[in-house]
Protein backbone atom coordinates (compact mmCIF):
# COMPACT_ATOMS: atom_id res chain seq x y z
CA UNK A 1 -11.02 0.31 -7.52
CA UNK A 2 -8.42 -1.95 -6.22
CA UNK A 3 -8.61 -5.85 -5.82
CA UNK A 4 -6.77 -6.48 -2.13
CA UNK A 5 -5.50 -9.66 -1.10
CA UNK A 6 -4.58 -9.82 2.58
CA UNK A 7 -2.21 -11.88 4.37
CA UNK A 8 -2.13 -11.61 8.18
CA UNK A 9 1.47 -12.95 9.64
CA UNK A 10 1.34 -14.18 13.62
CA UNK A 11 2.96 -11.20 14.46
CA UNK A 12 0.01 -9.20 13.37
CA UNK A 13 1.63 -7.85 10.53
CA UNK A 14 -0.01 -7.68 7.17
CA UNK A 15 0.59 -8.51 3.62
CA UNK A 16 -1.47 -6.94 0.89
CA UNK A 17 -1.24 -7.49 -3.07
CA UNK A 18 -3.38 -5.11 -4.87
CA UNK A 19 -4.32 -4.61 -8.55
CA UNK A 20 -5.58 -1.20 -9.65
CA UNK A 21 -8.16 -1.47 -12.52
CA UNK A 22 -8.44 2.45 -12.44
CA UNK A 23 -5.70 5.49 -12.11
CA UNK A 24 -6.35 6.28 -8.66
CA UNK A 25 -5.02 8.59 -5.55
CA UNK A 26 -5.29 7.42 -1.71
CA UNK A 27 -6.10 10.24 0.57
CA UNK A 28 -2.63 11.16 2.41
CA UNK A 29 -2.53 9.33 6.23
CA UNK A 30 0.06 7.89 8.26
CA UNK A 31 0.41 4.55 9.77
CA UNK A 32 1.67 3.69 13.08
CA UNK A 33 4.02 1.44 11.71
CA UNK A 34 6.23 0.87 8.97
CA UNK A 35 5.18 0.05 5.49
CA UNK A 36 6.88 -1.50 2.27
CA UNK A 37 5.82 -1.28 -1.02
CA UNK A 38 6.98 -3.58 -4.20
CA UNK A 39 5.60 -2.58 -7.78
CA UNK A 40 5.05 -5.57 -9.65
CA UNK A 41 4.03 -4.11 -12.48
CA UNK A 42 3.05 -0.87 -13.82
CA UNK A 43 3.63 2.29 -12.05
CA UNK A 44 3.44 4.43 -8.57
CA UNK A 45 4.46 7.57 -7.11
CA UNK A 46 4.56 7.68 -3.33
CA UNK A 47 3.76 11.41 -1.91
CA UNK A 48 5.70 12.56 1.17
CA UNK A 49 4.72 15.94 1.51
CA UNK A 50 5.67 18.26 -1.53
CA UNK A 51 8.20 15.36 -2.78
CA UNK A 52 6.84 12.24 -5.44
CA UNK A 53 8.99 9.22 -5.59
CA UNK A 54 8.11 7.18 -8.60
CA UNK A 55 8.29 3.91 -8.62
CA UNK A 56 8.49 1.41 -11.50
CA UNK A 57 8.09 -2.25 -11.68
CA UNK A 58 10.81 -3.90 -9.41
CA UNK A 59 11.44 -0.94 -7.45
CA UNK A 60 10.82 -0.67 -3.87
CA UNK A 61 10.64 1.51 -1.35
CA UNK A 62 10.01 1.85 2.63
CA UNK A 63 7.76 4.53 4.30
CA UNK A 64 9.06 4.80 8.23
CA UNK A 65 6.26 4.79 10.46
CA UNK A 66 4.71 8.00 11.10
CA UNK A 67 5.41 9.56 8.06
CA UNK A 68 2.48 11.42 6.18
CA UNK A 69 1.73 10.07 2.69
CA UNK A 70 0.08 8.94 -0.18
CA UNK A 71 0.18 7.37 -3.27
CA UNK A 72 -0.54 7.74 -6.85
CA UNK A 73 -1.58 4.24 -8.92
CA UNK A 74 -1.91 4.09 -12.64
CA UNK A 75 -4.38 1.75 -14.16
CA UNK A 76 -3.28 -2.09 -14.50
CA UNK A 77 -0.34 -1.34 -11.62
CA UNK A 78 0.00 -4.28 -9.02
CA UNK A 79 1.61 -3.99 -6.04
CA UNK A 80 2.92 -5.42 -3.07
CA UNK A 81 2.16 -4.07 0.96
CA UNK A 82 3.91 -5.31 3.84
CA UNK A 83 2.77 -3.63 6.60
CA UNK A 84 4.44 -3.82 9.96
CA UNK A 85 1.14 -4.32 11.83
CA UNK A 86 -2.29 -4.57 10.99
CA UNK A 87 -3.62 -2.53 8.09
CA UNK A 88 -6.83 -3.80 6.85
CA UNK A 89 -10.08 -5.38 8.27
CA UNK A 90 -12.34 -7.83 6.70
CA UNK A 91 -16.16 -7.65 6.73
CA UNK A 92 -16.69 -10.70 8.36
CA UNK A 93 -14.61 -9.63 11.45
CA UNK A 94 -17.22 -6.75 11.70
CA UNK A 95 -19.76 -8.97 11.46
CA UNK A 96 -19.16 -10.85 14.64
C-alpha cells in the first residue's frame, strides 16, 4: 500500500510523492511519456527488462517514454514522480 499525493501542473503533467508502508512490486507497463523518479528515502530498484537499477535515497533516475518497466519499493521508501503527462486519476473525477 502506497500513500499518493498528486500534483497536476497546467501542462497536464503530474507530480506524485508516495510513501510505501509495505515492500511492494508494480506490475511492469509503459507510459506514453517520460517519467522521473527521486528517492527520498529508503530504497528502489527500477526494472527495465532483465536489468535492476537500484536506487538509494538522493538518487535519481529518468525512464524515456515508452520504455517497459517496473519497480521494486522496500517498506518505509518515499519517493518522488514527475510524470510528463497525466498519470493518475482521482475518484471524484469518476464520479462526475
Amino acid at each position: 500500500m502506497m500513500d499518493p499525493y498528486v500534483f497536476d501542473g497546467a501542462d497536464g503533467s503530474q507530480v506524485a510523492l508516495r510513501t510505501a508502508h509495505a515492500d511492494r512490486v508494480s506490475a511492469e507497463h509503459a507510459h506514453d511519456f517520460d517519467e522521473y523518479v527521486l528517492v527520498i528515502e529508503g530504497r528502489c530498484t527500477i526494472i527495465l527488462g532483465c536489468e535492476g537499477i537500484e536506487l538509494r535515497a538522493g538518487e535519481e533516475f529518468v525512464i524515456p517514454k515508452g520504455t517497459r518497466q517496473s519497480m521494486e519499493v522496500a517498506a518505509g521508501t518515499r519517493t518522488m514522480h514527475v510524470f510528463g503527462g497525466k498519470r493518475a486519476s482521482r475518484e471524484s473525477e469518476t464520479d462526475r
